[in-house]
Protein backbone atom coordinates (compact mmCIF):
# COMPACT_ATOMS: atom_id res chain seq x y z
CA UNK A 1 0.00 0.00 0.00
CA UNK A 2 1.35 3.50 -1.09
CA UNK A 3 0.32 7.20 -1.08
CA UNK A 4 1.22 9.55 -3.42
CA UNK A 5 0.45 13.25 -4.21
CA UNK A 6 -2.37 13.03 -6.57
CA UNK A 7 -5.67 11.78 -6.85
CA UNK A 8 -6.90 9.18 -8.87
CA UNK A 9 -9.24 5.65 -9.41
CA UNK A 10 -6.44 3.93 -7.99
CA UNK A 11 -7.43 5.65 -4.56
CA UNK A 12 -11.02 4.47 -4.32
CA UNK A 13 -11.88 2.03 -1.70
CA UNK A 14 -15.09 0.26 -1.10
CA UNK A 15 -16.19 0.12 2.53
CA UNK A 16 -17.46 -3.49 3.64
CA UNK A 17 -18.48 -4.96 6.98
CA UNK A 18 -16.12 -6.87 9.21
CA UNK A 19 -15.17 -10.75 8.44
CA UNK A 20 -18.08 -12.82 8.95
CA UNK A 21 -20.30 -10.03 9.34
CA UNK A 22 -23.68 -9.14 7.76
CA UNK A 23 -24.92 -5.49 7.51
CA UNK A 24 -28.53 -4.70 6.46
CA UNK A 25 -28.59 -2.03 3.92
CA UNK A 26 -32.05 -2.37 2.37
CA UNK A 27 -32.98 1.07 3.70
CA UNK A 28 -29.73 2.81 2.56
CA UNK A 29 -26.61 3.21 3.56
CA UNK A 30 -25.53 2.47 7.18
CA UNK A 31 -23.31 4.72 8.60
CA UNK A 32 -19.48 3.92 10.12
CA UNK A 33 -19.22 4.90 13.57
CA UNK A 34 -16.78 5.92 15.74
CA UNK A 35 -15.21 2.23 17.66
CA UNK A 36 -17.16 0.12 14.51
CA UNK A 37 -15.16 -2.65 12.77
CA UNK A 38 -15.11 -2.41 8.84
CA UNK A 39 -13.32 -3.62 5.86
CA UNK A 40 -11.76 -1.52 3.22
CA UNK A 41 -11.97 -3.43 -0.48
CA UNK A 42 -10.39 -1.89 -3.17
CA UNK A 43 -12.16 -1.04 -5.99
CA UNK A 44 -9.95 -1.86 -8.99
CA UNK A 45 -8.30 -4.96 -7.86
CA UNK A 46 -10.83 -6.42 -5.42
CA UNK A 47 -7.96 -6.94 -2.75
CA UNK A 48 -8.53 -6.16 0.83
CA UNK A 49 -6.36 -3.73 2.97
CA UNK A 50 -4.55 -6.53 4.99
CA UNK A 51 -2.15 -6.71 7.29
CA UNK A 52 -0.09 -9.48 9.19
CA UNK A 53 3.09 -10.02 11.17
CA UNK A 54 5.65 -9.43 8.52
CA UNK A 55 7.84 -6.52 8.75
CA UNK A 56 7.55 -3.47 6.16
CA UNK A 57 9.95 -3.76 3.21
CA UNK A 58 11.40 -0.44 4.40
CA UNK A 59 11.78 -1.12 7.79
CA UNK A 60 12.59 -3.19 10.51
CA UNK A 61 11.27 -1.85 13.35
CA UNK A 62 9.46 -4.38 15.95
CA UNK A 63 6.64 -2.00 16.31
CA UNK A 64 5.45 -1.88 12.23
CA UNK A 65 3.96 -4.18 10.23
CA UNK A 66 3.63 -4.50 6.46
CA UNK A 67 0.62 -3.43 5.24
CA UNK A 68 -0.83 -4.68 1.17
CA UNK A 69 -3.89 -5.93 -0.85
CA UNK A 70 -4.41 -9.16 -0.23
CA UNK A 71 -6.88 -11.81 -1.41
CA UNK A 72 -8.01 -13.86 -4.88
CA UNK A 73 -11.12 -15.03 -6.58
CA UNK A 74 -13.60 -16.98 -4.52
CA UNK A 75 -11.42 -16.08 -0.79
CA UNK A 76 -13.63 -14.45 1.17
CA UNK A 77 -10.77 -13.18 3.44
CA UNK A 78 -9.69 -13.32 7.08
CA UNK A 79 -9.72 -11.27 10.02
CA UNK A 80 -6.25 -9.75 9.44
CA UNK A 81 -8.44 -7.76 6.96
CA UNK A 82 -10.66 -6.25 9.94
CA UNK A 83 -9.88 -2.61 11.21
CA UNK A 84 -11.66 -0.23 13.73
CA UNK A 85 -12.15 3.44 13.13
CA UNK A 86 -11.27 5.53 15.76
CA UNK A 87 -12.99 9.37 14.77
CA UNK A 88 -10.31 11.22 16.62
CA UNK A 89 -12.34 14.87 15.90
CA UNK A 90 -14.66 16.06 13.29
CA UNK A 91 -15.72 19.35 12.17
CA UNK A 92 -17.66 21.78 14.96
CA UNK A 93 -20.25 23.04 12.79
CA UNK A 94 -21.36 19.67 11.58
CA UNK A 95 -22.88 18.07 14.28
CA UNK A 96 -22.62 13.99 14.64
CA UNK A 97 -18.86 14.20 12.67
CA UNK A 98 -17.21 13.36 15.85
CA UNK A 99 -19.60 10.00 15.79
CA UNK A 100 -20.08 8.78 12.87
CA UNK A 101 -17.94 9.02 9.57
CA UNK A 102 -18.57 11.85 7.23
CA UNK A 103 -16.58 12.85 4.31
CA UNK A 104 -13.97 15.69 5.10
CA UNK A 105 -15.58 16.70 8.40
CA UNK A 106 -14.24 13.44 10.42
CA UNK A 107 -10.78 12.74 10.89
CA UNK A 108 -10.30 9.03 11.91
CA UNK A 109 -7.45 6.12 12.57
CA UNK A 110 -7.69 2.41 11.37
CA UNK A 111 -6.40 0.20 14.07
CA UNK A 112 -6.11 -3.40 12.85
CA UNK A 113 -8.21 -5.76 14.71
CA UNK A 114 -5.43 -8.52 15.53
CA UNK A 115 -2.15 -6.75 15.50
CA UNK A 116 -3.61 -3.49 17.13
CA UNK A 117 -1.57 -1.05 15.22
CA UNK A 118 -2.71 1.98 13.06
CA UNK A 119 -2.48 2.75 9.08
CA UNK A 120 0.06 4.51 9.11
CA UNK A 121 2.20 7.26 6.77
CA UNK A 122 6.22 6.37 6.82
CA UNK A 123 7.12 9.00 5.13
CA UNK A 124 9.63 6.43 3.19
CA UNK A 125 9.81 6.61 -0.13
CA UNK A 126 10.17 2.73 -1.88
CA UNK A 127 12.24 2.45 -4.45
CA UNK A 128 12.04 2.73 -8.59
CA UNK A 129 10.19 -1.21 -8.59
CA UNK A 130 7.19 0.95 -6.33
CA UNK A 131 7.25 4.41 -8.44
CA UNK A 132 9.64 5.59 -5.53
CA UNK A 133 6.02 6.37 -3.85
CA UNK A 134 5.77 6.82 -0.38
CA UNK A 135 5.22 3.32 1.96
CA UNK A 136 2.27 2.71 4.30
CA UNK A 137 2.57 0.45 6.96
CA UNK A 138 0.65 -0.63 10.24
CA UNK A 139 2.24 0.72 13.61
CA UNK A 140 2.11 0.53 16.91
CA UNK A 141 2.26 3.38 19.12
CA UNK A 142 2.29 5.67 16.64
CA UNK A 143 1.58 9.48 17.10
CA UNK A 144 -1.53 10.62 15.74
CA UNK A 145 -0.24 12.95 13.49
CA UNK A 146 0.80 10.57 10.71
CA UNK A 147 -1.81 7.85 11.18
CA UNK A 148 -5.48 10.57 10.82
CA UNK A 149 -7.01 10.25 7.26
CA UNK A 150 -10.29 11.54 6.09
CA UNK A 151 -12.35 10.56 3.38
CA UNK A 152 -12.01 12.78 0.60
CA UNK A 153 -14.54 11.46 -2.16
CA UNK A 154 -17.72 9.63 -1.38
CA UNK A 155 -20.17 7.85 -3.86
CA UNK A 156 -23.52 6.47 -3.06
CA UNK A 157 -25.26 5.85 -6.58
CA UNK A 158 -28.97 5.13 -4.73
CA UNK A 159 -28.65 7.71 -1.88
CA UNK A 160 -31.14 10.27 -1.31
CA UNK A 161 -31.47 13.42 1.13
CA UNK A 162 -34.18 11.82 2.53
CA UNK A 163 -31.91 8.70 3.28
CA UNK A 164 -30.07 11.44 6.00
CA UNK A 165 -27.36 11.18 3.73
CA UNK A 166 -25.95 15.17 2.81
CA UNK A 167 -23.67 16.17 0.75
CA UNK A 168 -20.11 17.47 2.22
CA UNK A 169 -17.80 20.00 0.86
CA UNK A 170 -14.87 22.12 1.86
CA UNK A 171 -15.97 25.30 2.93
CA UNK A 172 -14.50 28.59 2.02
CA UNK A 173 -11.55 29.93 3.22
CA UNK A 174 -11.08 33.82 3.30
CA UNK A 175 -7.38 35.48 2.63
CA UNK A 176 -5.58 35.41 5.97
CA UNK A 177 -7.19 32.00 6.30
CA UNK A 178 -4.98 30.44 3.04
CA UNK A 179 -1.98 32.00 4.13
CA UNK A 180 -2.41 30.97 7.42
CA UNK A 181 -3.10 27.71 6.03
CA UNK A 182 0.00 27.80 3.26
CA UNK A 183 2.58 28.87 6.07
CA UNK A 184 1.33 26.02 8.33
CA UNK A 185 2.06 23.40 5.73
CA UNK A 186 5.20 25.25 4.77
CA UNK A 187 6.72 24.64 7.95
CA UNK A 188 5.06 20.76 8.73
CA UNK A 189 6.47 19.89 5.12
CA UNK A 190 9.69 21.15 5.91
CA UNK A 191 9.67 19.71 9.22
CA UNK A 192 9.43 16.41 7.56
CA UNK A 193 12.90 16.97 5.53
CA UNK A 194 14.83 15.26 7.64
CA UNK A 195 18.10 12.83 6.85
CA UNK A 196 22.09 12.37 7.58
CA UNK A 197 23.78 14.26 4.95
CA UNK A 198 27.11 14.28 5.92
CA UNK A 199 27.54 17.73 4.84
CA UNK A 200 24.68 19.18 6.55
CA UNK A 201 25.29 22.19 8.89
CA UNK A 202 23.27 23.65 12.34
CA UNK A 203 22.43 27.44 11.80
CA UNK A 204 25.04 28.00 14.89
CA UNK A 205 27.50 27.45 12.22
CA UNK A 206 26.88 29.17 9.44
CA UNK A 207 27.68 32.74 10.36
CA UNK A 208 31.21 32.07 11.26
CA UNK A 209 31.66 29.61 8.26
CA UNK A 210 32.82 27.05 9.81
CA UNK A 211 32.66 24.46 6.79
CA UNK A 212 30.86 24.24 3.34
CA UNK A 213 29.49 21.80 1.18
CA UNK A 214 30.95 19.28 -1.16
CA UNK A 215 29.78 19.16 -4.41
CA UNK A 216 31.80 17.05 -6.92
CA UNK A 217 36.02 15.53 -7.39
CA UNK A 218 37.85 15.49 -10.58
CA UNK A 219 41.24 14.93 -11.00
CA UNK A 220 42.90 17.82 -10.39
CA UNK A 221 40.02 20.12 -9.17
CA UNK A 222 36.81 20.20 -7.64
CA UNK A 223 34.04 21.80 -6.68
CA UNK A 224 33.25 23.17 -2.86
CA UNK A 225 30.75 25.47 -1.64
CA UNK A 226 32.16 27.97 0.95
CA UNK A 227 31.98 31.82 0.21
CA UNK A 228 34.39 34.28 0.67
CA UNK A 229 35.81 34.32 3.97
CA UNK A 230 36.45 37.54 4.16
CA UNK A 231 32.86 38.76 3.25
CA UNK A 232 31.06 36.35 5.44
CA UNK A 233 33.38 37.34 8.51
CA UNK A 234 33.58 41.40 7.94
CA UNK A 235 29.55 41.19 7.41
CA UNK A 236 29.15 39.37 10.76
CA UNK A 237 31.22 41.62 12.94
CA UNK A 238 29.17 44.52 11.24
CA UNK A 239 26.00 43.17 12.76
CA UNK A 240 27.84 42.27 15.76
CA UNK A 241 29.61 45.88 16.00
CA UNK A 242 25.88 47.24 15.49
CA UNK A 243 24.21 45.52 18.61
CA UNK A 244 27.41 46.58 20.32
CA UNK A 245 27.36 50.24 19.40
CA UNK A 246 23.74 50.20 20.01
CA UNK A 247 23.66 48.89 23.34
CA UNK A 248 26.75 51.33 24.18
CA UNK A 249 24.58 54.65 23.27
CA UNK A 250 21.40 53.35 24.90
CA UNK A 251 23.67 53.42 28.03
CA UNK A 252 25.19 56.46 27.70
CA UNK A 253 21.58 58.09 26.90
CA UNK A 254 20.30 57.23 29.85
CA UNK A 255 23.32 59.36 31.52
CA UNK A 256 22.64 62.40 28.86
CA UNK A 257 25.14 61.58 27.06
CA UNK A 258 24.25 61.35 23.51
CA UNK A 259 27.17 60.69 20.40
CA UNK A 260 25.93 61.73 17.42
CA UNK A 261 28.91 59.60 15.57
CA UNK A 262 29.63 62.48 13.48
CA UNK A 263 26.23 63.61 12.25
CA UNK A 264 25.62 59.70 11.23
CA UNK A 265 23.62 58.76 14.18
CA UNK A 266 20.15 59.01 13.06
CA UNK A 267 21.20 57.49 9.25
CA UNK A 268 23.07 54.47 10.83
CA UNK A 269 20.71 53.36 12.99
CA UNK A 270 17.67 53.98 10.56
CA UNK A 271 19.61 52.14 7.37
CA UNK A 272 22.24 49.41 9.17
CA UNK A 273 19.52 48.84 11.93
CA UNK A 274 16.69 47.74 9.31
CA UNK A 275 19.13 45.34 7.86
CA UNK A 276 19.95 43.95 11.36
CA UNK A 277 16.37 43.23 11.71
CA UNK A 278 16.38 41.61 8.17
CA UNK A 279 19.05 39.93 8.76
CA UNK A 280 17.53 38.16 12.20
CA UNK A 281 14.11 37.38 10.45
CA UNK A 282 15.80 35.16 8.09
CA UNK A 283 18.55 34.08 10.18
CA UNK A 284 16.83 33.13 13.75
CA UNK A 285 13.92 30.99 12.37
CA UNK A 286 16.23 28.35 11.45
CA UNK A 287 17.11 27.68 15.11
CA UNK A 288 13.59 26.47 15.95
CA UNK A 289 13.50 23.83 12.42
CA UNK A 290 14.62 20.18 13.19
CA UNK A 291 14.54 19.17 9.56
CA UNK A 292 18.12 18.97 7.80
CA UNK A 293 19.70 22.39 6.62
CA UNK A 294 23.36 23.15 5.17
CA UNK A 295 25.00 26.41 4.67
CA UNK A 296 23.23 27.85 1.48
CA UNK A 297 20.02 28.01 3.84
CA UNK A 298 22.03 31.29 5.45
CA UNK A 299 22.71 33.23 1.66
CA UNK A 300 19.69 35.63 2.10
CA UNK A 301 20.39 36.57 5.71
CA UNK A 302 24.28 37.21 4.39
CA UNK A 303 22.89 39.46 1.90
CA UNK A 304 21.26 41.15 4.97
CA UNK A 305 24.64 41.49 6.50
CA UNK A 306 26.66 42.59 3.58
CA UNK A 307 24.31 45.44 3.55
CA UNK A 308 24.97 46.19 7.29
CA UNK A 309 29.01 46.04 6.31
CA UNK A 310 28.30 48.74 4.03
CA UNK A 311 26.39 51.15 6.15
CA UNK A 312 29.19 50.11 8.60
CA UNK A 313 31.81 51.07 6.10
CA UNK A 314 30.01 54.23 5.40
CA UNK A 315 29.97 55.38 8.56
CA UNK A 316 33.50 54.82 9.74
CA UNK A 317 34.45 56.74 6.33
CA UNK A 318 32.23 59.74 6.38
CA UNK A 319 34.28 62.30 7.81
CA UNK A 320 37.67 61.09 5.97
CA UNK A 321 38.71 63.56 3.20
CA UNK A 322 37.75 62.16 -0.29
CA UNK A 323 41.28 60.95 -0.84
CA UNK A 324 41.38 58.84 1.87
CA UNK A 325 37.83 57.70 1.68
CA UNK A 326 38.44 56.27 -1.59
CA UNK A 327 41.55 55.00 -1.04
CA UNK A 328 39.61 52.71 2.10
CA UNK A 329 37.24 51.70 -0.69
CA UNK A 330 39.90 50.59 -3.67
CA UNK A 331 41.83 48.48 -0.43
CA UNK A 332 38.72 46.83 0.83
CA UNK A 333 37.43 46.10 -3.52
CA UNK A 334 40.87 45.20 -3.98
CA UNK A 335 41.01 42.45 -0.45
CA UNK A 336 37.57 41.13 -1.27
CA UNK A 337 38.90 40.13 -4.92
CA UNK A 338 42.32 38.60 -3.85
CA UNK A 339 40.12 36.19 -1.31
CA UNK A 340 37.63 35.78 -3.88
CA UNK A 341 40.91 34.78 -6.71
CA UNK A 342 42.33 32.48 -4.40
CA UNK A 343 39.27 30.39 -3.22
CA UNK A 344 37.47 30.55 -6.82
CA UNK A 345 39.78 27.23 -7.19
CA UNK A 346 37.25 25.24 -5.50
CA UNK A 347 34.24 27.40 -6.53
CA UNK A 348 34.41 27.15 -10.15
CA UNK A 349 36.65 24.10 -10.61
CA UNK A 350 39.89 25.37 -11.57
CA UNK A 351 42.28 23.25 -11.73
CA UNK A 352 45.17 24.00 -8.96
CA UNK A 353 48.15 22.03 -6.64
CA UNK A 354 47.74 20.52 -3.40
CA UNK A 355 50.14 22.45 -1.70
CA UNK A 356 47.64 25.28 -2.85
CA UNK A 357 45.01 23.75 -1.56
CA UNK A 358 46.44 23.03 1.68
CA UNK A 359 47.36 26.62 2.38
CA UNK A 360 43.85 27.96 1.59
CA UNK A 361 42.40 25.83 4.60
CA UNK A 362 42.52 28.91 6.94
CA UNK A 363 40.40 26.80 9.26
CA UNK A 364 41.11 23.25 10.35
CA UNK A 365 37.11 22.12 9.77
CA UNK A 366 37.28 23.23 6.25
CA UNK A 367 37.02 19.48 4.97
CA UNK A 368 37.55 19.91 1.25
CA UNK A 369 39.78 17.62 0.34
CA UNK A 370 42.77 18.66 -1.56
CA UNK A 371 43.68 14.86 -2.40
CA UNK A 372 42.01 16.19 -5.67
CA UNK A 373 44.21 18.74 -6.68
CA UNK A 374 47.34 17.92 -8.43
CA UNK A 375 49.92 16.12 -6.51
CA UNK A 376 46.99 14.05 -4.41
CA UNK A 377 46.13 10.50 -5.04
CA UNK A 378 42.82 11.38 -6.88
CA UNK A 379 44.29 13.56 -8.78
CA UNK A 380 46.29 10.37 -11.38
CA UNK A 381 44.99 8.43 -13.78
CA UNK A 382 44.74 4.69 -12.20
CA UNK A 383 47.94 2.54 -12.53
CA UNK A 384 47.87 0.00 -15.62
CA UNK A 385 47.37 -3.40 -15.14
CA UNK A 386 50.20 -5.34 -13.90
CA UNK A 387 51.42 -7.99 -16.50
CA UNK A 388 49.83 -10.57 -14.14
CA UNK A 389 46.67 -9.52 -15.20
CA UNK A 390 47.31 -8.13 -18.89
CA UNK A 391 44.71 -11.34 -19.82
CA UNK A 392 42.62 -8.47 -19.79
CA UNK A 393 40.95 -9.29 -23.49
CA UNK A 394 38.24 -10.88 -25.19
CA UNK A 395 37.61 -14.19 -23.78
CA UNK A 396 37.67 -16.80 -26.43
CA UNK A 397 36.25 -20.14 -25.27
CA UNK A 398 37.80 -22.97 -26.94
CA UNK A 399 36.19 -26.06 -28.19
CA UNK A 400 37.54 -29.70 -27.52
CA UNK A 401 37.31 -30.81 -31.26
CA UNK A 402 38.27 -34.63 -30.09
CA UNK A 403 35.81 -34.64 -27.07
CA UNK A 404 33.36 -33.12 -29.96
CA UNK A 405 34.03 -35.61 -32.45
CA UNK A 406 33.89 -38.23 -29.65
CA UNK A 407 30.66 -37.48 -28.37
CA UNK A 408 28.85 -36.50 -31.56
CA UNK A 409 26.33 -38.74 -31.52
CA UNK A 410 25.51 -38.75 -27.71
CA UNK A 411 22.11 -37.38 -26.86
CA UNK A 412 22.60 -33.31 -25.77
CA UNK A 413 20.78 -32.52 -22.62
CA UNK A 414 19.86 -29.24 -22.70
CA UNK A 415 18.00 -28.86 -19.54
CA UNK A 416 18.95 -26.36 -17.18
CA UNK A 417 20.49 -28.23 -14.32
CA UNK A 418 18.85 -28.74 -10.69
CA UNK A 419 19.73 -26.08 -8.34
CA UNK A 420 21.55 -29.01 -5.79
CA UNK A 421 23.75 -29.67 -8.77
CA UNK A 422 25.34 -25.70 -8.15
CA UNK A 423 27.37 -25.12 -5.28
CA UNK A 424 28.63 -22.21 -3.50
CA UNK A 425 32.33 -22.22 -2.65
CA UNK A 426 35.40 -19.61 -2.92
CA UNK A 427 36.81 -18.60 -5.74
CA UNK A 428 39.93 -20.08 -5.21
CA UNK A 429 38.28 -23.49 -5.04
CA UNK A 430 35.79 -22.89 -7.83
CA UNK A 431 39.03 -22.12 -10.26
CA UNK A 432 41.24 -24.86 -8.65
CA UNK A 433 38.99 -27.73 -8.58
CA UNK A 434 38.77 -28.19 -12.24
CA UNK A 435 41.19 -29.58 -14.47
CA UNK A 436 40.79 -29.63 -17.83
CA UNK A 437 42.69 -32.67 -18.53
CA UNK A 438 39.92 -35.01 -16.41
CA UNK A 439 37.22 -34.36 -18.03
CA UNK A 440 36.70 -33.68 -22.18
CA UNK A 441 33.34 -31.73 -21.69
CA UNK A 442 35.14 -29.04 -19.41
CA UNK A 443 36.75 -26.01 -21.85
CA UNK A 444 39.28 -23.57 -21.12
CA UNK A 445 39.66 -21.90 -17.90
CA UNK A 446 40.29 -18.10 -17.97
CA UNK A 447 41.71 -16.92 -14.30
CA UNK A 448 41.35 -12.94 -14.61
CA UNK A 449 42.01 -10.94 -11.75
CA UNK A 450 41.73 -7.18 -13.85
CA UNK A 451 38.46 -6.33 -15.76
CA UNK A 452 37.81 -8.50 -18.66
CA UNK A 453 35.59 -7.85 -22.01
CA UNK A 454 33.43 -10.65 -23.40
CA UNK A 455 32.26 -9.92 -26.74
CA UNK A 456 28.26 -9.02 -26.75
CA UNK A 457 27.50 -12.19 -29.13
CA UNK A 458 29.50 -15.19 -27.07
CA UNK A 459 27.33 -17.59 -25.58
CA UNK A 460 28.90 -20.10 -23.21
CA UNK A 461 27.64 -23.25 -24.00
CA UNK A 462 27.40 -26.30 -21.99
CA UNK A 463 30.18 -28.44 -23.95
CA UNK A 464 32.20 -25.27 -23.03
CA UNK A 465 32.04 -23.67 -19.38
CA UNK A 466 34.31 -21.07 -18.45
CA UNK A 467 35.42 -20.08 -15.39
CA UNK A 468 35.87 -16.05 -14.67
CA UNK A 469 37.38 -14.23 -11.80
CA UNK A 470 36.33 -10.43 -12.51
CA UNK A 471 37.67 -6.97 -10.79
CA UNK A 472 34.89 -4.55 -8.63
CA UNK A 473 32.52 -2.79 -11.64
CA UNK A 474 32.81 -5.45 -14.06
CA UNK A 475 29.80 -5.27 -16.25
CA UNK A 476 29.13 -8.73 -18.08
CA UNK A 477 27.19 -8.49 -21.36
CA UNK A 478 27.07 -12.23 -21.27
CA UNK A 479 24.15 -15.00 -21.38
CA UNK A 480 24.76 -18.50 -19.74
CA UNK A 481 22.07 -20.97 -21.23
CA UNK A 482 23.61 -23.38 -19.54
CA UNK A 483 23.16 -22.76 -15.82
CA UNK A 484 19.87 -20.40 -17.10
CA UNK A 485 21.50 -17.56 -15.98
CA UNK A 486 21.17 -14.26 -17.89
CA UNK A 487 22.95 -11.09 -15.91
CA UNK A 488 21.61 -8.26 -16.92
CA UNK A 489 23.92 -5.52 -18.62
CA UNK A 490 25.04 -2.16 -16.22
CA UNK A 491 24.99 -4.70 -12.89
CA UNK A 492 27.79 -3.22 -10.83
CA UNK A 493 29.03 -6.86 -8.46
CA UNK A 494 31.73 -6.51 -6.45
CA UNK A 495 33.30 -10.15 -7.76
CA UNK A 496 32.23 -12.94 -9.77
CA UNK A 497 33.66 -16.49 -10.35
CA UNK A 498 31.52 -18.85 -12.54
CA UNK A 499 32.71 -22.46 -13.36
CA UNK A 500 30.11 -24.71 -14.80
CA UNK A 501 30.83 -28.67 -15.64
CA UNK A 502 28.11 -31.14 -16.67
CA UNK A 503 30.38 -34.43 -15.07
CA UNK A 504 30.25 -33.77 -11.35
CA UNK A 505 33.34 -35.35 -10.43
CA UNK A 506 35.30 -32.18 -11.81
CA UNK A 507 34.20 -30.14 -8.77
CA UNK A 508 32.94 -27.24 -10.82
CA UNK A 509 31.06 -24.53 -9.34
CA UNK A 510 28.96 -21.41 -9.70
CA UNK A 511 29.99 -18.80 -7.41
CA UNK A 512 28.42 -15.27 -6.91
């Protein structure tokens, strides 16, 4: 059972009564309520919701339970199909939604009958074979939050007004009501966001830039999200130097004292002061979100405070003379784009040494790794096969022509073999154990330690088995008709030895 984030026929359900129940609905329908066993059918496939003590395919947590349609022509089902509603609220101004189930006014659990756990919303997405849609389960003890549904679409073909059945429909929201509504689900959705990058970053980090983010390795360059330090540090002490200053005349104020910094007062607070409180709004929120963040979450409250550095800037430079004044500005310009020349290395991939790289890690948890830039061990091509392993080549299996001629008019089994008549063993012994010379059915043996390249049209055939040891990433465009195995092209395996023999004696094995 999976949810996904749009409706269609494939989300109808028919509501039934419990297993080995009758339900008298000659008068119309009969209403679900609140603490009422039913049973959910669905409507294209005619399985049941069902769940039983199995463990979820995403999961394997004591407490969850796999949850799927289950049931074929003429089964009339079991109790593992049974679940109670539970109406946790319904809507105020329609009275009896509380009691008895009515379409988007009652919210409601289903808590299986035998295994006492809820339908519940993991939040997992499955993988490609499911649509990557999200997994339901069953769970116990699960908070309410992720195991309330409602019934968005009802259908009763015979039902009349005068049945007591009405017709339910989302009422209007006004303006503030939406936005409420959209800034709620803003923050649940990205509440839900949560995971292990390695790279992800707590907002107490960010200002001080305390790492960054990597992005990609090449050989000789890479690519590493950090900013330039000498921005993101000048910008902070400008908002810090602002609460300072601020706090400083509020003080001296209060003992009539009152700076007027030069005639700046009044502009620095007004312009540098509405940027502070920019820069807070987008900055502090992130200290109350649990979901996963990393550094680039901080960019529009560093705009904030790269717009307090200039005010700052402004201020400490209004009363130079011109000269001076622009000679601050040309220094700063001209600081800001040597950091920005010597760390574009890692931001647009230029290609640079590792001794480079190493002096450009001003702080110790800067982890880009410079392993990547020339002179580092990612930075080389790999090193060429030994001469060991320069069997490296198109496999050609070769035929016994006297066994052949021997055994030409023997009757060819070409049945794919029992599984007992495969073994698993090591490679070592699956290479070792057969010898060529004791048997006239068994072919060459190929013992290949680097990756190999079988041409796309061989076929190993049973009269000629072939034994292959294969490096990590080997991808075998091969069929084996004789031990029925097919791999399938782009299959990364780690190692694979195959040995196939149709006389048993020769120890031959298939090893994976």
């Amino acid at each position: 059972i999976t949810i996904y984030g749009h409706a269609d026929e494939n989300n109808i359900w028919v509501v039934e009564p419990a297993f080995n129940t009758t339900v008298d609905s000659s008068a119309g329908p009969v209403p679900v309520k609140t603490g009422e066993t039913v049973r959910l059918r669905h409507k294209l496939t005619g399985k049941f919701l069902h769940s039983h003590d199995k463990r979820p395919a995403m999961s394997s947590d004591d407490q969850k339970f796999e949850l799927s349609g289950y049931g074929f022509p003429g089964f009339a089902g079991d109790t593992n199909d049974d679940f109670k509603v539970e109406i946790l609220s319904g809507d105020k101004n329609e009275p009896g939604s509380d009691v008895r189930v009515q379409a988007i006014y009652s919210r409601f659990r289903l808590v299986h009958r035998n295994l006492q756990c809820a339908v519940y919303n993991s939040r997992k997405k499955l993988p490609k074979w499911a649509f990557e849609q999200t997994e339901v389960n069953c769970m116990r003890n699960c908070m309410p939050r992720m195991s309330t549904w409602h019934v968005e679409y009802s259908n009763y073909p015979n039902a009349t007004a005068e049945m007591g059945v009405q017709k339910a429909k989302y009422r209007p929201m006004s303006v503030w009501g939406k936005i409420w509504e959209y800034n709620k689900l803003m923050a649940e959705s990205n509440e839900s966001l949560t995971g292990d990058h390695p790279f992800a970053a707590r907002p107490q980090h960010w200002a001080w830039l305390r790492r960054g983010t990597a992005y990609w390795g090449g050989r000789g360059h890479f690519v590493y999200q950090l900013g330039n330090p000498l921005i993101w540090w000048a910008s902070l002490a400008a908002v810090a130097l602002f609460g300072l200053v601020r706090a400083v005349l509020f003080l001296m104020d209060k003992r009539q004292i009152s700076p007027s910094l030069g005639g700046q007062r009044r502009l620095y607070f007004s312009s540098a002061g509405f940027f502070v409180i920019a820069w807070a709004c987008h900055y502090v929120p992130f200290f109350l979100m649990g979901r996963e963040l990393f550094i680039h979450h901080y960019f529009p409250a560093l705009w904030m405070a790269i717009l307090v550095l200039a005010f700052t800037l402004d201020l400490f430079t209004a009363k130079m003379p011109a000269i001076v004044r622009v000679s601050v500005y040309v220094a700063v310009a001209a600081a800001v784009l040597h950091v920005f020349n010597t760390f574009s290395y890692i931001t647009y991939s230029r290609t640079w040494t590792k001794d480079a790289c190493q002096k450009t890690k001003w702080l110790k948890t800067w982890d880009f790794d410079c392993e990547h830039a020339i002179g580092g061990v990612r930075a080389t091509d790999p090193p060429p096969p030994s001469s060991a392993t320069e069997a490296a080549k198109p496999i050609d299996v070769v035929e016994d022509n006297d066994a052949a001629e021997e055994d030409d008019d023997a009757p060819v089994d070409d049945a794919v073999p029992e599984p007992e008549q495969v073994a698993l063993t090591s490679p070592s012994s699956a290479i070792g154990s057969v010898d060529a010379e004791e048997s006239s059915s068994v072919g060459n043996i190929a013992d290949i330690d680097s990756p190999v390249s079988i041409p796309a049209n061989a076929v190993i055939e049973k009269s000629n088995p072939v034994a292959v040891h294969v490096a990590p990433n080997f991808e075998p465009p091969v069929s084996m008709p004789a031990v029925g195995i097919n791999p399938e092209p782009k299959v990364n395996v780690s190692a694979v030895s195959v040995a196939y023999s149709d006389v048993e004696d020769t120890g031959a094995h298939a090893e994976l």
